[in-house]
C-alpha atoms as a PDB file:
ATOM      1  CA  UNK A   1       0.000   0.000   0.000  1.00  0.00           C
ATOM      2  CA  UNK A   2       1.331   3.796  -1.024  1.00  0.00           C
ATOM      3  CA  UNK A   3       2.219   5.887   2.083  1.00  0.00           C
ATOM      4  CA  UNK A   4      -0.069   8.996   2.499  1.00  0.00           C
ATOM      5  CA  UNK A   5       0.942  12.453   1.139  1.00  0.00           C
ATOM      6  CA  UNK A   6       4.126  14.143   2.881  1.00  0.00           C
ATOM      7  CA  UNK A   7       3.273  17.610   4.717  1.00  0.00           C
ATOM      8  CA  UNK A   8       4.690  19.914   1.608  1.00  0.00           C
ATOM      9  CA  UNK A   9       2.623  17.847  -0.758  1.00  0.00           C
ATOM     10  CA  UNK A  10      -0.663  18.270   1.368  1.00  0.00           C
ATOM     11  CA  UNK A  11       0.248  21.838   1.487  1.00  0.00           C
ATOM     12  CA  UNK A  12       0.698  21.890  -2.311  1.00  0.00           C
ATOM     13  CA  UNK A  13      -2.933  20.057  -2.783  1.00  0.00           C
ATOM     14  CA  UNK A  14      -4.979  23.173  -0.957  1.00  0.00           C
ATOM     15  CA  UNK A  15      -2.836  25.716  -2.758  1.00  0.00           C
ATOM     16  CA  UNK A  16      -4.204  23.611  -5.956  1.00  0.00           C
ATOM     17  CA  UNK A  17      -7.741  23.670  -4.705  1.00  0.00           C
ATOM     18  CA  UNK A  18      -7.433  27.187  -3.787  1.00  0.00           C
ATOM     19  CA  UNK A  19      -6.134  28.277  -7.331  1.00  0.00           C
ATOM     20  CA  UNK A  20      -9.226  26.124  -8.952  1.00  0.00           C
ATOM     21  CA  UNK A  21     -11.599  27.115  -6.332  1.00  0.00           C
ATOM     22  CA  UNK A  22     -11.172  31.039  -6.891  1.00  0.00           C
ATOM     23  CA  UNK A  23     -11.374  30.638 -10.972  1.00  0.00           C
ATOM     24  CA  UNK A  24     -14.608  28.914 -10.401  1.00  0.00           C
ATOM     25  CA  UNK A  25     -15.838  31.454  -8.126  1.00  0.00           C
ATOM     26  CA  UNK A  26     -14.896  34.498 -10.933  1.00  0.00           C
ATOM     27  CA  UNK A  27     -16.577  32.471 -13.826  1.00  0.00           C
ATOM     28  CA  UNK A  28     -19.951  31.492 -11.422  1.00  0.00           C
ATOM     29  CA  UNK A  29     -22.770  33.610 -13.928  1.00  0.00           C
ATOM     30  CA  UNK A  30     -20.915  34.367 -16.112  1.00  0.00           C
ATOM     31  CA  UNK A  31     -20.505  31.485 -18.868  1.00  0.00           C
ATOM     32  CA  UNK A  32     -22.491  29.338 -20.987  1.00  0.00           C
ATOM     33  CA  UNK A  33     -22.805  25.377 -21.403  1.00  0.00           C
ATOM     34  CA  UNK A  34     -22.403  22.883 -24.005  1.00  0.00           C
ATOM     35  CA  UNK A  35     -24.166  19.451 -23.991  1.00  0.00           C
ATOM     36  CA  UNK A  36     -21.919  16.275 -23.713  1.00  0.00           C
ATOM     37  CA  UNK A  37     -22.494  13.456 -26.096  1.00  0.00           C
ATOM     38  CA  UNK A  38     -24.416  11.859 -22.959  1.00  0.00           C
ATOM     39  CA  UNK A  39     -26.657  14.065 -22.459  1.00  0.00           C
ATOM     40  CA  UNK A  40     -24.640  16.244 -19.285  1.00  0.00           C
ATOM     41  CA  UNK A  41     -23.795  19.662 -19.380  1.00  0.00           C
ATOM     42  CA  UNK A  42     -20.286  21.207 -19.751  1.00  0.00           C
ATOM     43  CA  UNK A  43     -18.319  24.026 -19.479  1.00  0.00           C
ATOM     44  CA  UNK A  44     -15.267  25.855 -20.089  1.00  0.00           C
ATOM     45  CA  UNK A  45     -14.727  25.622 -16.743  1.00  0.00           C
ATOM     46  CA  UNK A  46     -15.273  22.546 -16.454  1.00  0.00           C
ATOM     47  CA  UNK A  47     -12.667  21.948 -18.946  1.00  0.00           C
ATOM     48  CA  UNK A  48      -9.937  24.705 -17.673  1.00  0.00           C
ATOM     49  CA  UNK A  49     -10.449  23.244 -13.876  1.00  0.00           C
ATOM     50  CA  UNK A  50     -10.356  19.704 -14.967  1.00  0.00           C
ATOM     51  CA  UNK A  51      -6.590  20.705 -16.973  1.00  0.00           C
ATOM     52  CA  UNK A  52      -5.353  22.276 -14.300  1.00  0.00           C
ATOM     53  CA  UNK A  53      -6.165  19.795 -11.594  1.00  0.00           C
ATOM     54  CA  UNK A  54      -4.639  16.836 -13.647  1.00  0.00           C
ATOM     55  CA  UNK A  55      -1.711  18.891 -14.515  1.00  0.00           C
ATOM     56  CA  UNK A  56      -1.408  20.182 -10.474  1.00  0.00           C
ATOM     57  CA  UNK A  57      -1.640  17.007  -9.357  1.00  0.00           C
ATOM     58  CA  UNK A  58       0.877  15.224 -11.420  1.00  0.00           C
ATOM     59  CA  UNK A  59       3.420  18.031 -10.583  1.00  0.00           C
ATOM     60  CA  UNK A  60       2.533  17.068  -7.037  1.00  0.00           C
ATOM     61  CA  UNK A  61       2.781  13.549  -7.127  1.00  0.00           C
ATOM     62  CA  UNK A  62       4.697  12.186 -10.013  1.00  0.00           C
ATOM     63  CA  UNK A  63       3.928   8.851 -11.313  1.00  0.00           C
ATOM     64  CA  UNK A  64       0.525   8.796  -9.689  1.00  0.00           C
ATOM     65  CA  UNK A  65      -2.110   8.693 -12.479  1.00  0.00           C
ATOM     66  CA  UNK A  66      -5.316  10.562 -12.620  1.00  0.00           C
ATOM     67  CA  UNK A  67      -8.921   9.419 -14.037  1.00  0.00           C
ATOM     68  CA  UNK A  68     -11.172  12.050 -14.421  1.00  0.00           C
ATOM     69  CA  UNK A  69     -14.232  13.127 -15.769  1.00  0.00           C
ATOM     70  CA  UNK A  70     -13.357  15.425 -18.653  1.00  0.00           C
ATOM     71  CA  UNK A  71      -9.937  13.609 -19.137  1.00  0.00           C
ATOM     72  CA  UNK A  72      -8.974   9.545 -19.115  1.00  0.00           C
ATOM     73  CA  UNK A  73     -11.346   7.412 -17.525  1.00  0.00           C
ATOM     74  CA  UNK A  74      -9.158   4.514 -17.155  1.00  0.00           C
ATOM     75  CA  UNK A  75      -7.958   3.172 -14.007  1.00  0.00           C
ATOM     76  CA  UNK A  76      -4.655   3.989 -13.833  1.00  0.00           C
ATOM     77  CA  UNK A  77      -2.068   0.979 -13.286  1.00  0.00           C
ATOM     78  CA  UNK A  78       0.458   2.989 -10.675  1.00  0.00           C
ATOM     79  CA  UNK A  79       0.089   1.869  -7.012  1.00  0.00           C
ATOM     80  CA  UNK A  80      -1.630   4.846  -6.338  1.00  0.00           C
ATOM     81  CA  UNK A  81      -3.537   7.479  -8.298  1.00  0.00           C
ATOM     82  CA  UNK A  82      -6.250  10.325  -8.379  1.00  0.00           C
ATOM     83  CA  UNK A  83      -9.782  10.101  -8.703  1.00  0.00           C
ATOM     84  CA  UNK A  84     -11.184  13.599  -9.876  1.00  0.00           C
ATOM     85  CA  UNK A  85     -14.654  15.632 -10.667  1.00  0.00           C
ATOM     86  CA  UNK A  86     -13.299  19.153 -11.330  1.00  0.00           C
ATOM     87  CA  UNK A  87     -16.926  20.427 -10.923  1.00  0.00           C
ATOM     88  CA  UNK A  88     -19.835  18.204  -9.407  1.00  0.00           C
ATOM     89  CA  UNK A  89     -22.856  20.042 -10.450  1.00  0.00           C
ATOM     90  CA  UNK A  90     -22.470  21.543 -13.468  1.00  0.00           C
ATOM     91  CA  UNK A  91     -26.188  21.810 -14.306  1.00  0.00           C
ATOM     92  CA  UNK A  92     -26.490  23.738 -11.301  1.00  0.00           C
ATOM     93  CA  UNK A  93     -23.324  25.594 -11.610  1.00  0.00           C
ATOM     94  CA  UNK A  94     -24.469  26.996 -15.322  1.00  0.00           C
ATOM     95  CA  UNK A  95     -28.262  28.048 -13.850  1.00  0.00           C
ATOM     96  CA  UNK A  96     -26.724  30.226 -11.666  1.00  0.00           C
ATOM     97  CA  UNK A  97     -27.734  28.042  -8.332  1.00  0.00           C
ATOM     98  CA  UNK A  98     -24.907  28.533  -5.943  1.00  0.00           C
ATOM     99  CA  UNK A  99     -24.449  24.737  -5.122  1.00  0.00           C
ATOM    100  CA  UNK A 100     -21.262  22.787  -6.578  1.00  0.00           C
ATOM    101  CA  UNK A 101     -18.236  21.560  -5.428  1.00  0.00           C
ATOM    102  CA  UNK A 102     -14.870  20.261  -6.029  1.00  0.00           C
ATOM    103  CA  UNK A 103     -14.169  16.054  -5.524  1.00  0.00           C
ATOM    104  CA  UNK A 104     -10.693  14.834  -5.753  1.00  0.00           C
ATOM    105  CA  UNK A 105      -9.185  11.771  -4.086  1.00  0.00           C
ATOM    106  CA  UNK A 106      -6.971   9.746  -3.712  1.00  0.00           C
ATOM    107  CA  UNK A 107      -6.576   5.491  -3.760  1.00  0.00           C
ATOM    108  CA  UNK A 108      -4.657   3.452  -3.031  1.00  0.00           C
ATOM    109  CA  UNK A 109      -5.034  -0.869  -3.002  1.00  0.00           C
ATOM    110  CA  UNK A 110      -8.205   0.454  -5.093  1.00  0.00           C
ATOM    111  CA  UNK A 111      -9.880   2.469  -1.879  1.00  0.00           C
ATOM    112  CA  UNK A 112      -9.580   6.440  -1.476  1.00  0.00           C
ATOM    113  CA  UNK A 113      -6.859   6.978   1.186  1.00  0.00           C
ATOM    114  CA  UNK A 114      -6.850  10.474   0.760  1.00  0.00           C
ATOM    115  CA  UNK A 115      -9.673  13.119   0.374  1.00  0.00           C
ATOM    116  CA  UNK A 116     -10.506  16.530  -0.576  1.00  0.00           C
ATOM    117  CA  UNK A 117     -13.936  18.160  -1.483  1.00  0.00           C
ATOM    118  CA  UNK A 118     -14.080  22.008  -1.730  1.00  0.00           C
ATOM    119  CA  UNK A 119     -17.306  23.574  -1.936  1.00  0.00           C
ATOM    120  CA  UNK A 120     -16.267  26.708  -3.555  1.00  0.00           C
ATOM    121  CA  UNK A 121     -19.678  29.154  -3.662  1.00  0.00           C
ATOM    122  CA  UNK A 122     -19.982  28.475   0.430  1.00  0.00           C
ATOM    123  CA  UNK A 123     -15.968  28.863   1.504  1.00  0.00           C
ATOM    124  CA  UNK A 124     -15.539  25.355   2.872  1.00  0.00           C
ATOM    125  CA  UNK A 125     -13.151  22.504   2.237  1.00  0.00           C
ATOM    126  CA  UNK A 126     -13.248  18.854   3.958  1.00  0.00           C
ATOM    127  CA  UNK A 127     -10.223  16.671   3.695  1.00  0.00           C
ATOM    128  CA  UNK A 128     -10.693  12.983   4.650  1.00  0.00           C
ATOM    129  CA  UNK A 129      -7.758  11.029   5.472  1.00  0.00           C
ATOM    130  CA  UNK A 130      -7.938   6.872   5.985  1.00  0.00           C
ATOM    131  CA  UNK A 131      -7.816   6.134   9.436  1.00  0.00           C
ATOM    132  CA  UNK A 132      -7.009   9.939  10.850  1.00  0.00           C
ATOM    133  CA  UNK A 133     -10.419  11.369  10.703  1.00  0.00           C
ATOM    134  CA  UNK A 134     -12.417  14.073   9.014  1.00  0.00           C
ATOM    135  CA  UNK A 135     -11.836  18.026   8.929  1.00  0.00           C
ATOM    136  CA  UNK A 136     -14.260  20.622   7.899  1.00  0.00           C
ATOM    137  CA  UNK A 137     -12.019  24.218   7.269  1.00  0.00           C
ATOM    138  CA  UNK A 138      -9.125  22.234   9.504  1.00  0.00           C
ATOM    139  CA  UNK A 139     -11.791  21.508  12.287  1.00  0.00           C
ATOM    140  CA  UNK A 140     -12.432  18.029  13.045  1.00  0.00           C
ATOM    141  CA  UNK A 141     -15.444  16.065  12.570  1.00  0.00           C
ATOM    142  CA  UNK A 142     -16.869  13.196  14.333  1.00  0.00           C
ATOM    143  CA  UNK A 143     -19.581  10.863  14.481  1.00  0.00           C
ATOM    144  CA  UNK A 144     -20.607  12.653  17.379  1.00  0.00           C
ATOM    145  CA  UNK A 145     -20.793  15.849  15.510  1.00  0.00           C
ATOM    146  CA  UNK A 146     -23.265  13.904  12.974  1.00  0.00           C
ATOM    147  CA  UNK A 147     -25.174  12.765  15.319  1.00  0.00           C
ATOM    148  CA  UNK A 148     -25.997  16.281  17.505  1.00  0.00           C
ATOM    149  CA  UNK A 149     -27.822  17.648  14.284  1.00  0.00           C
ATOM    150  CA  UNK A 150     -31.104  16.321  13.781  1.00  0.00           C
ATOM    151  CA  UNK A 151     -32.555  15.770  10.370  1.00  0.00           C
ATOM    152  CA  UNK A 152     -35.644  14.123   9.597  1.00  0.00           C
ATOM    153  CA  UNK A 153     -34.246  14.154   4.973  1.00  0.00           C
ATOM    154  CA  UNK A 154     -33.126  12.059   2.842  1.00  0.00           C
ATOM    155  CA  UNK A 155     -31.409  13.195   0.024  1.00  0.00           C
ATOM    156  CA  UNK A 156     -32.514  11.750  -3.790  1.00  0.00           C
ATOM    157  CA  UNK A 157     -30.989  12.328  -7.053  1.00  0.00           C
ATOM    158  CA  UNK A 158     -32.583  12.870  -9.970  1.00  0.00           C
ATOM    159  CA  UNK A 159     -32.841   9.612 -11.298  1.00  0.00           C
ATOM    160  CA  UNK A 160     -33.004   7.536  -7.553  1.00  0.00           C
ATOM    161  CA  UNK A 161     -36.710   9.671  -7.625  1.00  0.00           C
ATOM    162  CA  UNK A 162     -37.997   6.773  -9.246  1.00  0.00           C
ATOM    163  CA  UNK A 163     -38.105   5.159  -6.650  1.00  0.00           C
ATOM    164  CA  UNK A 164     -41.092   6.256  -5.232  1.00  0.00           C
ATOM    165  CA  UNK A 165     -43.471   4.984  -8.004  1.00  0.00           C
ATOM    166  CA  UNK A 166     -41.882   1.604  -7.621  1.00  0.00           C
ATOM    167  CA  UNK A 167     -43.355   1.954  -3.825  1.00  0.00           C
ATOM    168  CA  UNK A 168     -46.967   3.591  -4.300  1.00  0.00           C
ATOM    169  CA  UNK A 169     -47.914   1.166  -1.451  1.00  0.00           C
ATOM    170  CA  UNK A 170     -45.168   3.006   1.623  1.00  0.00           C
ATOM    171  CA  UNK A 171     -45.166   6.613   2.703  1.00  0.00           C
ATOM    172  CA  UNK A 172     -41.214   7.237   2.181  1.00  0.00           C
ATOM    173  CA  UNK A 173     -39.586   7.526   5.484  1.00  0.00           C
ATOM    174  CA  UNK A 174     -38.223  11.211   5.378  1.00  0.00           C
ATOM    175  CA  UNK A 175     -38.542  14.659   3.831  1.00  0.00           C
ATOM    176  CA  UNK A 176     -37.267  14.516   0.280  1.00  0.00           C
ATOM    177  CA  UNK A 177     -34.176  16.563  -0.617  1.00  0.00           C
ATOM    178  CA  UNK A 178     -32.430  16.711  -4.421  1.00  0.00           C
ATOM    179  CA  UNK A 179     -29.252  18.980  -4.075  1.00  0.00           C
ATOM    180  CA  UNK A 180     -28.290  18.009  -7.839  1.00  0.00           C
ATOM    181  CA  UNK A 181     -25.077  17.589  -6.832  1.00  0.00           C
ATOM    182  CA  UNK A 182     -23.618  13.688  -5.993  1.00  0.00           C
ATOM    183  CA  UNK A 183     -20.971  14.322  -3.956  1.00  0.00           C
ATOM    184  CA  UNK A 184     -22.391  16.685  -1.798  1.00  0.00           C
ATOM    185  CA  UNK A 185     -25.490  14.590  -1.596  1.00  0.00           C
ATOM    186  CA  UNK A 186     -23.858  12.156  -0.154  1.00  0.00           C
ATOM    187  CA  UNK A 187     -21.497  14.651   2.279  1.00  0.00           C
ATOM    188  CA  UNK A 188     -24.695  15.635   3.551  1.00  0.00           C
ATOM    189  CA  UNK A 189     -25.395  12.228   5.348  1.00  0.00           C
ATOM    190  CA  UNK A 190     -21.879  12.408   7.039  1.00  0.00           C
ATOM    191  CA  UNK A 191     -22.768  15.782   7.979  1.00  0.00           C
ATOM    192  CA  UNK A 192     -25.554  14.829   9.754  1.00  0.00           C
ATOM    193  CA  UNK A 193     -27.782  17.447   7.123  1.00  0.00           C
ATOM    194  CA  UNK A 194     -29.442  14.126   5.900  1.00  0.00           C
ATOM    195  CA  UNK A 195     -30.560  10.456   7.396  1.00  0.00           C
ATOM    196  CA  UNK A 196     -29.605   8.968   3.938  1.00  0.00           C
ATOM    197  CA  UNK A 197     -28.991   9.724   0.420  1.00  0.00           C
ATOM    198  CA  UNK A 198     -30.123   7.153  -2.439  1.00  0.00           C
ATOM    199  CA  UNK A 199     -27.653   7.779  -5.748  1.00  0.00           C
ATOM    200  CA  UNK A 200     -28.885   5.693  -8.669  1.00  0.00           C
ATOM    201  CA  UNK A 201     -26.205   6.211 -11.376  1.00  0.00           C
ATOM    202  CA  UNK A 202     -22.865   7.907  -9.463  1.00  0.00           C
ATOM    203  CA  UNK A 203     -19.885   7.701 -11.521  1.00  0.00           C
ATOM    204  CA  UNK A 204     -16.826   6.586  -9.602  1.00  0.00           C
ATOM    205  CA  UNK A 205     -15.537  10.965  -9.543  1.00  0.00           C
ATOM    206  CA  UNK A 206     -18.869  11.667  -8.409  1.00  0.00           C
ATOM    207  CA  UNK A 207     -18.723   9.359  -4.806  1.00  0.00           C
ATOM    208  CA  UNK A 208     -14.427   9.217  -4.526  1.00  0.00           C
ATOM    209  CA  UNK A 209     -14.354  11.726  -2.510  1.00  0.00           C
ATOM    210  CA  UNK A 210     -17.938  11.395  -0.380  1.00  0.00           C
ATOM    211  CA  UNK A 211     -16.874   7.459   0.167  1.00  0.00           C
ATOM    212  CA  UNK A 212     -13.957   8.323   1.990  1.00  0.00           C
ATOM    213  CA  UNK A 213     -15.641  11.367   4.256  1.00  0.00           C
ATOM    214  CA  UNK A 214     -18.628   8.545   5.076  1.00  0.00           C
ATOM    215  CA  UNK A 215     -16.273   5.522   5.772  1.00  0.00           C
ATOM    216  CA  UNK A 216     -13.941   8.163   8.174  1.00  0.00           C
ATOM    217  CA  UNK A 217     -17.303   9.275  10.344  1.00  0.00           C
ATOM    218  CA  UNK A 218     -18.971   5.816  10.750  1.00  0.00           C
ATOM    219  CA  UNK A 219     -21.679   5.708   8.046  1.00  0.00           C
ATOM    220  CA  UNK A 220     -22.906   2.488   6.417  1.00  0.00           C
ATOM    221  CA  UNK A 221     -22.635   2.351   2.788  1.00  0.00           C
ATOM    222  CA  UNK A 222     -24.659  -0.173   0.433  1.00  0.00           C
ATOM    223  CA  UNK A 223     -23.448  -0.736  -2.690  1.00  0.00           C
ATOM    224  CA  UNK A 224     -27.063  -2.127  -4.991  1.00  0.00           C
ATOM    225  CA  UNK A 225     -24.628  -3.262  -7.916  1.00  0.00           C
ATOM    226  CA  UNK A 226     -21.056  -3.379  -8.454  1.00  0.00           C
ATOM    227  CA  UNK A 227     -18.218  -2.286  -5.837  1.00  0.00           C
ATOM    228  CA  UNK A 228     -16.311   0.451  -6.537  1.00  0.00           C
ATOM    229  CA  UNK A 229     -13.787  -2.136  -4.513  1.00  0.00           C
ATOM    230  CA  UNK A 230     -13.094  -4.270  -6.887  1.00  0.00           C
ATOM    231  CA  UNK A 231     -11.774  -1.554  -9.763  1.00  0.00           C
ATOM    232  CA  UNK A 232      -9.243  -3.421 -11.932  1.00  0.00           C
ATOM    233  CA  UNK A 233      -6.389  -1.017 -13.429  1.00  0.00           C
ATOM    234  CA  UNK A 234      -6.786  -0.334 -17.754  1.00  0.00           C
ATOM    235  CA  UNK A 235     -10.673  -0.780 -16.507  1.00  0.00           C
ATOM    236  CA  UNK A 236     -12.729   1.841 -18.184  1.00  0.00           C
ATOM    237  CA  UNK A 237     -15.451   3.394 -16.824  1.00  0.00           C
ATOM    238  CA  UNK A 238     -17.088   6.295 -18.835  1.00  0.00           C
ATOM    239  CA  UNK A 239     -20.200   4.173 -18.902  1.00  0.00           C
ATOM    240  CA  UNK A 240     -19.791   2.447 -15.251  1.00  0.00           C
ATOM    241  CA  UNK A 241     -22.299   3.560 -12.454  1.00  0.00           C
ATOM    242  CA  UNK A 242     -22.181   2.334  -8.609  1.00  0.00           C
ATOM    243  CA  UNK A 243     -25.936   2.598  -7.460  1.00  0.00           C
ATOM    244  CA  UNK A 244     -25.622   3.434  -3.651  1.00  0.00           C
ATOM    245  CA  UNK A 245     -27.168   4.147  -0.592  1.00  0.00           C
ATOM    246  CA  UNK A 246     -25.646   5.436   2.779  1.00  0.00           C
ATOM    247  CA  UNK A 247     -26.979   6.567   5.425  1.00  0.00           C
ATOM    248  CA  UNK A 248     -26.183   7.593   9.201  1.00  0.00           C
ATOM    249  CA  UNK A 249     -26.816   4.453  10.892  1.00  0.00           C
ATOM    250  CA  UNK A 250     -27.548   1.190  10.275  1.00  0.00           C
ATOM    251  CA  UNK A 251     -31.123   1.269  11.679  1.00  0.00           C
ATOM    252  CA  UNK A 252     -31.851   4.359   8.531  1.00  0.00           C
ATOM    253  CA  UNK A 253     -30.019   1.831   6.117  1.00  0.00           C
ATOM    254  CA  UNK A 254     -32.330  -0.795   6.398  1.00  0.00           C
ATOM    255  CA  UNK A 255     -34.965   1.748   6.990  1.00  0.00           C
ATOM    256  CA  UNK A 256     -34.210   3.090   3.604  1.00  0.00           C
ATOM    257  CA  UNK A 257     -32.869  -0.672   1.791  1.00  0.00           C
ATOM    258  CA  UNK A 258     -36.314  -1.629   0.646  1.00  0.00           C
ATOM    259  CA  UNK A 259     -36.198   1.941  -1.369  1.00  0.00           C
ATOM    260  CA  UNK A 260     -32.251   1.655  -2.683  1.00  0.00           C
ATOM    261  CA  UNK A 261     -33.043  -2.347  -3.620  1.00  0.00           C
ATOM    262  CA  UNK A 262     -36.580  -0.723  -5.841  1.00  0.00           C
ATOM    263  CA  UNK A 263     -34.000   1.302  -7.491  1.00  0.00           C
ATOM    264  CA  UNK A 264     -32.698  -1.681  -9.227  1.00  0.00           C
ATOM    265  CA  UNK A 265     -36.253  -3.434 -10.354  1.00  0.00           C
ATOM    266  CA  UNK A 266     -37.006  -3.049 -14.245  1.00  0.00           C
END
């Protein structure tokens, strides 16, 4: 297994993150989108943060490969390497809703070791790190931190929504919450904003990050198809989703299972 990231190189990630952070903040309302051939908006800042995150990072870490979303999606073959979404949310991000965020991490022995989501338009960055803990803006976050905020949501995507015509017969157990962005969506359960949060089709860049963050702070995760785990390197996955649901506590998870295993029926 790769060692974690030496002090200068952590250092050297949030000056990164910083420099990406601040362009995104100066082109927020003021640029246009293009549709991807699958249907998923872009933009050019999409492109320009997605550049200059793979080009950061391999300065940072040499020999480390990157897969991400606007660049190669194959799993690199180097012991370790970077997962990265330069901007979950783009759909909001181009409508002018304040709500995105920035998801890169790190894995090793095919798990994230190593963390980072920035959430530019709100001024806060958490950094994850295997077996250390969580830290929201370099304060710490616990289980017991999740667990003072009370919430009563559960957090849907888009697609997951489905769900509830494949139940007519149950009142869903929570008040329904779609933050159109993945990553966040699933931050929100760690943060204790959410009981659970249902993802139908995340790409591997959208949860990277959010796995990490939920593993570090004690939530369950339920993988309804294939394991992220089991990544093989040269595998591509431009067209590979990870249906998931996590949630706070194992009593919500199998509150909520009977919804996440729905997702799945034809």
């Amino acid at each position: 297994m790769s060692t974690l990231l030496r002090a200068d190189q952590l250092s050297s990630i949030h000056q990164l993150l910083d420099r990406v952070a601040e362009r995104q903040r100066q082109d927020f309302g003021h640029i246009g989108s293009d549709v991807k051939p699958d249907g998923t908006l872009i933009t050019a800042c999409d492109r320009w943060s997605d550049a200059a995150l793979v080009d950061g990072l391999n300065r940072i870490t040499p020999g480390e490969g990157v897969l991400s979303e606007e660049g190669s999606q194959v799993v690199p073959d180097s012991p370790a390497y970077w997962v990265v979404d330069p901007l979950d949310g783009t759909t909001n991000f181009a409508a002018g809703i304040p709500y995105w965020a920035i998801s890169v991490a790190r894995f090793s022995a095919g798990r994230p070791v190593e963390a980072f989501l920035d959430i530019p338009a709100m001024g806060q960055r958490i950094v994850a790190i295997r077996g250390c803990g969580v830290w929201r803006n370099g304060e710490p976050l616990t289980a017991l931190t999740r667990t003072t905020v009370t919430s009563a949501c559960v957090s849907l995507c888009s697609r997951s929504i489905r769900v509830l015509q494949r139940c007519p017969q149950k009142p869903f157990p929570g008040k329904l919450r779609l933050l159109g962005v993945a990553s966040l969506n699933l931050l929100s359960v760690g943060m204790g904003q959410t009981v659970a949060a249902l993802e139908a089709t995340p790409k591997i860049w959208d949860l990277a990050a959010a796995w990490l963050v939920l593993e570090e702070l004690g939530c369950p995760i339920r993988w309804l198809d294939a394991d992220p785990g089991q990544l093989v390197p040269g595998q591509g996955l431009a067209q590979a989703s990870f249906p998931m649901l996590a949630a706070g506590s194992w009593s919500q998870l199998a509150q909520l299972l009977p919804w996440g295993e729905a997702l799945l029926l034809p």
